[in-house]
Protein backbone atom coordinates (compact mmCIF):
# COMPACT_ATOMS: atom_id res chain seq x y z
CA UNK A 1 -30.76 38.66 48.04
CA UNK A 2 -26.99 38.12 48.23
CA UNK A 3 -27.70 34.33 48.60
CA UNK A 4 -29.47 34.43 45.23
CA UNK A 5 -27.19 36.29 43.56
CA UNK A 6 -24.30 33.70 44.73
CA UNK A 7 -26.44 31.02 43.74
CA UNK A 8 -27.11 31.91 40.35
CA UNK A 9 -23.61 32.79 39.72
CA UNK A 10 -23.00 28.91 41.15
CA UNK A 11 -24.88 27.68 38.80
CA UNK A 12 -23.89 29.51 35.76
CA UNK A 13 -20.49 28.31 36.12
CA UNK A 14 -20.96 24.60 37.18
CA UNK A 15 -23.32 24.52 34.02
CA UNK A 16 -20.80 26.00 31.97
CA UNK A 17 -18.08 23.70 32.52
CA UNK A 18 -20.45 21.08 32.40
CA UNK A 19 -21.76 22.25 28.91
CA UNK A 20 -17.80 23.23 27.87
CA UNK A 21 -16.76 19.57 28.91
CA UNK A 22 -19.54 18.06 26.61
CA UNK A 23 -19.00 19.96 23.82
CA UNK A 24 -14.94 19.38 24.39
CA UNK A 25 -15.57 15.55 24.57
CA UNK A 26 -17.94 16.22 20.88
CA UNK A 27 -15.07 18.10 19.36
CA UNK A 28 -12.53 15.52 20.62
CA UNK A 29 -14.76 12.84 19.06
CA UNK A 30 -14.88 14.84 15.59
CA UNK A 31 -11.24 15.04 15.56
CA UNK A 32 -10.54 11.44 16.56
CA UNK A 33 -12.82 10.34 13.56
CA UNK A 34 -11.14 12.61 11.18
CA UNK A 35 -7.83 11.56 11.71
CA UNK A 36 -9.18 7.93 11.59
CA UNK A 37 -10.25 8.30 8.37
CA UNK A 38 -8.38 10.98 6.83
CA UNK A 39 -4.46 9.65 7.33
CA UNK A 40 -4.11 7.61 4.66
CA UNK A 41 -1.20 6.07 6.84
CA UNK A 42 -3.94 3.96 8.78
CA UNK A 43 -4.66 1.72 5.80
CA UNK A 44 -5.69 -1.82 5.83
CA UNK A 45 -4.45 -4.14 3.08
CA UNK A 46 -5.92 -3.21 -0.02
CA UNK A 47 -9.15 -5.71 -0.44
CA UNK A 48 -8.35 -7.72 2.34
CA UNK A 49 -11.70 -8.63 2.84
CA UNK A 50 -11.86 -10.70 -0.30
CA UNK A 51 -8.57 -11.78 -0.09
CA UNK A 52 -9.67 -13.50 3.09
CA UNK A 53 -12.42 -14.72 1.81
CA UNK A 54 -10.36 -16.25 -1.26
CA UNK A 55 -7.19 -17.61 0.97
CA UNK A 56 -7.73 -21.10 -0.46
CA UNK A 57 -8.00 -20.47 -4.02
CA UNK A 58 -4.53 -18.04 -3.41
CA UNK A 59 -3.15 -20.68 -1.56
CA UNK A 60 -3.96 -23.12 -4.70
CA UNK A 61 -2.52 -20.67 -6.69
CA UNK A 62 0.50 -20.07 -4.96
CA UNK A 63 1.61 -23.45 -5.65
CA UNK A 64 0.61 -23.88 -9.08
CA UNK A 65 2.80 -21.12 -9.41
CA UNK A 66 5.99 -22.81 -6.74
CA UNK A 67 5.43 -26.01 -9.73
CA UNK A 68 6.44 -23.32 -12.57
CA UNK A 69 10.00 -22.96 -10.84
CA UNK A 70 9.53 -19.73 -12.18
CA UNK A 71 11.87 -17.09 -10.42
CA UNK A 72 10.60 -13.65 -9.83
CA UNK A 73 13.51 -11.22 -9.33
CA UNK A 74 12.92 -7.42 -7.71
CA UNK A 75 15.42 -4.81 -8.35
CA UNK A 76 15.15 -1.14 -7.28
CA UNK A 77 16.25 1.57 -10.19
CA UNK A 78 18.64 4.20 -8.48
CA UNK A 79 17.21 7.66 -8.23
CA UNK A 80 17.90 9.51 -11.80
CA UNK A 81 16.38 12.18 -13.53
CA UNK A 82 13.04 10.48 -13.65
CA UNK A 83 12.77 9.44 -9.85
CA UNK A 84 13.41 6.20 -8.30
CA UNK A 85 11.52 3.02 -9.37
CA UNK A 86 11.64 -1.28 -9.35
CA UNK A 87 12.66 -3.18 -12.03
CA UNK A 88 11.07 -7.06 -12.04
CA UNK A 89 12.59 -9.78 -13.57
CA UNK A 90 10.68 -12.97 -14.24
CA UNK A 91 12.85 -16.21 -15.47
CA UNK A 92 11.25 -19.52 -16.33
CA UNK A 93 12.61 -22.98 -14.84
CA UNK A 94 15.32 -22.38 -17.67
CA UNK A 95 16.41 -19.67 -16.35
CA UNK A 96 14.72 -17.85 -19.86
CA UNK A 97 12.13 -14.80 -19.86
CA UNK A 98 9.08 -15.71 -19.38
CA UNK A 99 6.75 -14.30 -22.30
CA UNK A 100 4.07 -12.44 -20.62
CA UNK A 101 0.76 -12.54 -22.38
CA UNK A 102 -1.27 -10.33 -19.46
CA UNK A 103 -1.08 -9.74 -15.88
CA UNK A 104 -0.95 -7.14 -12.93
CA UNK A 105 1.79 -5.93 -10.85
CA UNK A 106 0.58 -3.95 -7.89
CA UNK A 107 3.11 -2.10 -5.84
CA UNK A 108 2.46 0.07 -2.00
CA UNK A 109 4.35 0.71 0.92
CA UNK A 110 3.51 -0.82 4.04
CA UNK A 111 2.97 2.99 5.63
CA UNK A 112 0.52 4.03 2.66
CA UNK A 113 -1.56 0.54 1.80
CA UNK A 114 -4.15 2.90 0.63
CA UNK A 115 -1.97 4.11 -2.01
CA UNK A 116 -1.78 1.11 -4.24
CA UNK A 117 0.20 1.52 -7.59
CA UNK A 118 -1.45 -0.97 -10.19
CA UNK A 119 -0.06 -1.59 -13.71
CA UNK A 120 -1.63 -3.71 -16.63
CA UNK A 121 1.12 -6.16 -18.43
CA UNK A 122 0.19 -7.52 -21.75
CA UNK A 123 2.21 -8.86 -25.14
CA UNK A 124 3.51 -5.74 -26.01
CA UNK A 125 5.70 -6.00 -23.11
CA UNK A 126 9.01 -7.66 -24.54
CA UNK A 127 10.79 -10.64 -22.58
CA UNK A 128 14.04 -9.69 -23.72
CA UNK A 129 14.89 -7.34 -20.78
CA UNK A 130 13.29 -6.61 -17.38
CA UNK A 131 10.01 -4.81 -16.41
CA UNK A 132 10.84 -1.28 -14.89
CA UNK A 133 8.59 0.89 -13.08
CA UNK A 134 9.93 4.51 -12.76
CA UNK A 135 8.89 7.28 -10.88
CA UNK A 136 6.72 4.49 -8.34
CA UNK A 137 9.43 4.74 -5.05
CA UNK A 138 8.66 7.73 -3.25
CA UNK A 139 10.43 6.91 0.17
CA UNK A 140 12.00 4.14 1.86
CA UNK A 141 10.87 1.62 3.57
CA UNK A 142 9.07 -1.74 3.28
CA UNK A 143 7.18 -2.12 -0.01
CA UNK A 144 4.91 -5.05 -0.90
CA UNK A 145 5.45 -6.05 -4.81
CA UNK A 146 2.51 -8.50 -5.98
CA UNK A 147 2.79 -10.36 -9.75
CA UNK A 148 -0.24 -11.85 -11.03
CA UNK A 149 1.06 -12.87 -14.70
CA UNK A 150 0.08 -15.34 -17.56
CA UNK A 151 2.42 -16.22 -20.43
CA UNK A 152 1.85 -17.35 -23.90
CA UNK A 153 1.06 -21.16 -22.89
CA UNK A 154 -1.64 -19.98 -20.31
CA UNK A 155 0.54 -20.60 -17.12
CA UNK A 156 -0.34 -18.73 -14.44
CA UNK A 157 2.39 -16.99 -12.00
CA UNK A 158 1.21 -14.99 -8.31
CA UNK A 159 3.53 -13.95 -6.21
CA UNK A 160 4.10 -11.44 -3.03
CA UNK A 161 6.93 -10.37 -1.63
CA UNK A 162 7.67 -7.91 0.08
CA UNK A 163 11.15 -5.78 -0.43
CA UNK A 164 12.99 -3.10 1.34
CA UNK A 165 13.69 -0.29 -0.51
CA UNK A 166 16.24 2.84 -0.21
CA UNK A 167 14.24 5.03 -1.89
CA UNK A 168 14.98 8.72 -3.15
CA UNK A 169 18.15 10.00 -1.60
CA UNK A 170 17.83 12.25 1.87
CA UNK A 171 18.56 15.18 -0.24
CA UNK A 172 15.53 14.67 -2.38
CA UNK A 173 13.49 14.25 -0.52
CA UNK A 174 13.72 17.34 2.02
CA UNK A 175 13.07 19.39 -1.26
């Protein structure tokens, strides 16, 4: 009877760890796929599946836009009351402000590309003094600026570039 006994207590145990290992290796799993998906750190490029897919035509674009001999200026704002931010400058070949008549600038950090900032441009915007963007730097660090503009003649301007930024003082940001 003692034999059984020992037995039985044998295999309780081995089964246990085998069952705890299992379901450690499940929860492991869960948490791996969680943090995969969840950190919005571990961003791709935002649509970089179609940007692939449209390389050529970008490519095309991109020097439509070199033939402009436009100049596309970035700036960052120094932190102030209403946060830190980028102010764009776009000359023509003049060295003039280019009259935007629509467009997109899209603005992320290269640590959040899930967190894309996108803002419409249209006429209203004057081309007398510089585009800002306030309260859009959060922290330093890389950012990747991207103009897709048209002006009053129709010419198109895309550009990307990609800028490093001081961002809100170390002060700031601990708060």
């Amino acid at each position: 009877m003692v034999k059984n006994d020992a037995n039985s207590k044998a295999a309780w145990r081995w089964g246990s760890m085998v069952v705890a290992l299992l379901t450690l290796q499940v929860a492991l799993g869960v948490v791996a796929i969680f943090l995969a998906t969840g950190d919005r750190s571990v961003a791709v490029v935002p649509d970089y599946y179609q940007k692939a897919l449209d390389w050529d035509k970008q490519a095309e674009r991109k020097r439509i836009s070199e033939k402009l001999g436009w100049t596309f200026t970035v700036a960052e704002i120094p932190a102030g009351q209403s946060g830190n931010g980028l102010m764009l400058k776009l000359l023509d070949a003049d060295d003039q402000p280019v009259a935007i008549q629509t467009g997109t600038v899209s603005i992320y950090h290269h640590a959040r590309a899930g967190d894309v900032l996108q803002f419409s441009l249209d006429e209203s915007m004057t081309a007398d003094s510089p585009l800002a963007f306030t309260e859009c730097v959060d922290r330093g660090g890389w950012w990747q600026v991207e103009i897709d503009v048209t002006d009053d003649s129709g010419a198109r301007y895309v550009e990307s570039r990609q800028v490093l930024l001081q961002g809100p003082a170390s002060s700031e940001q601990s708060s």
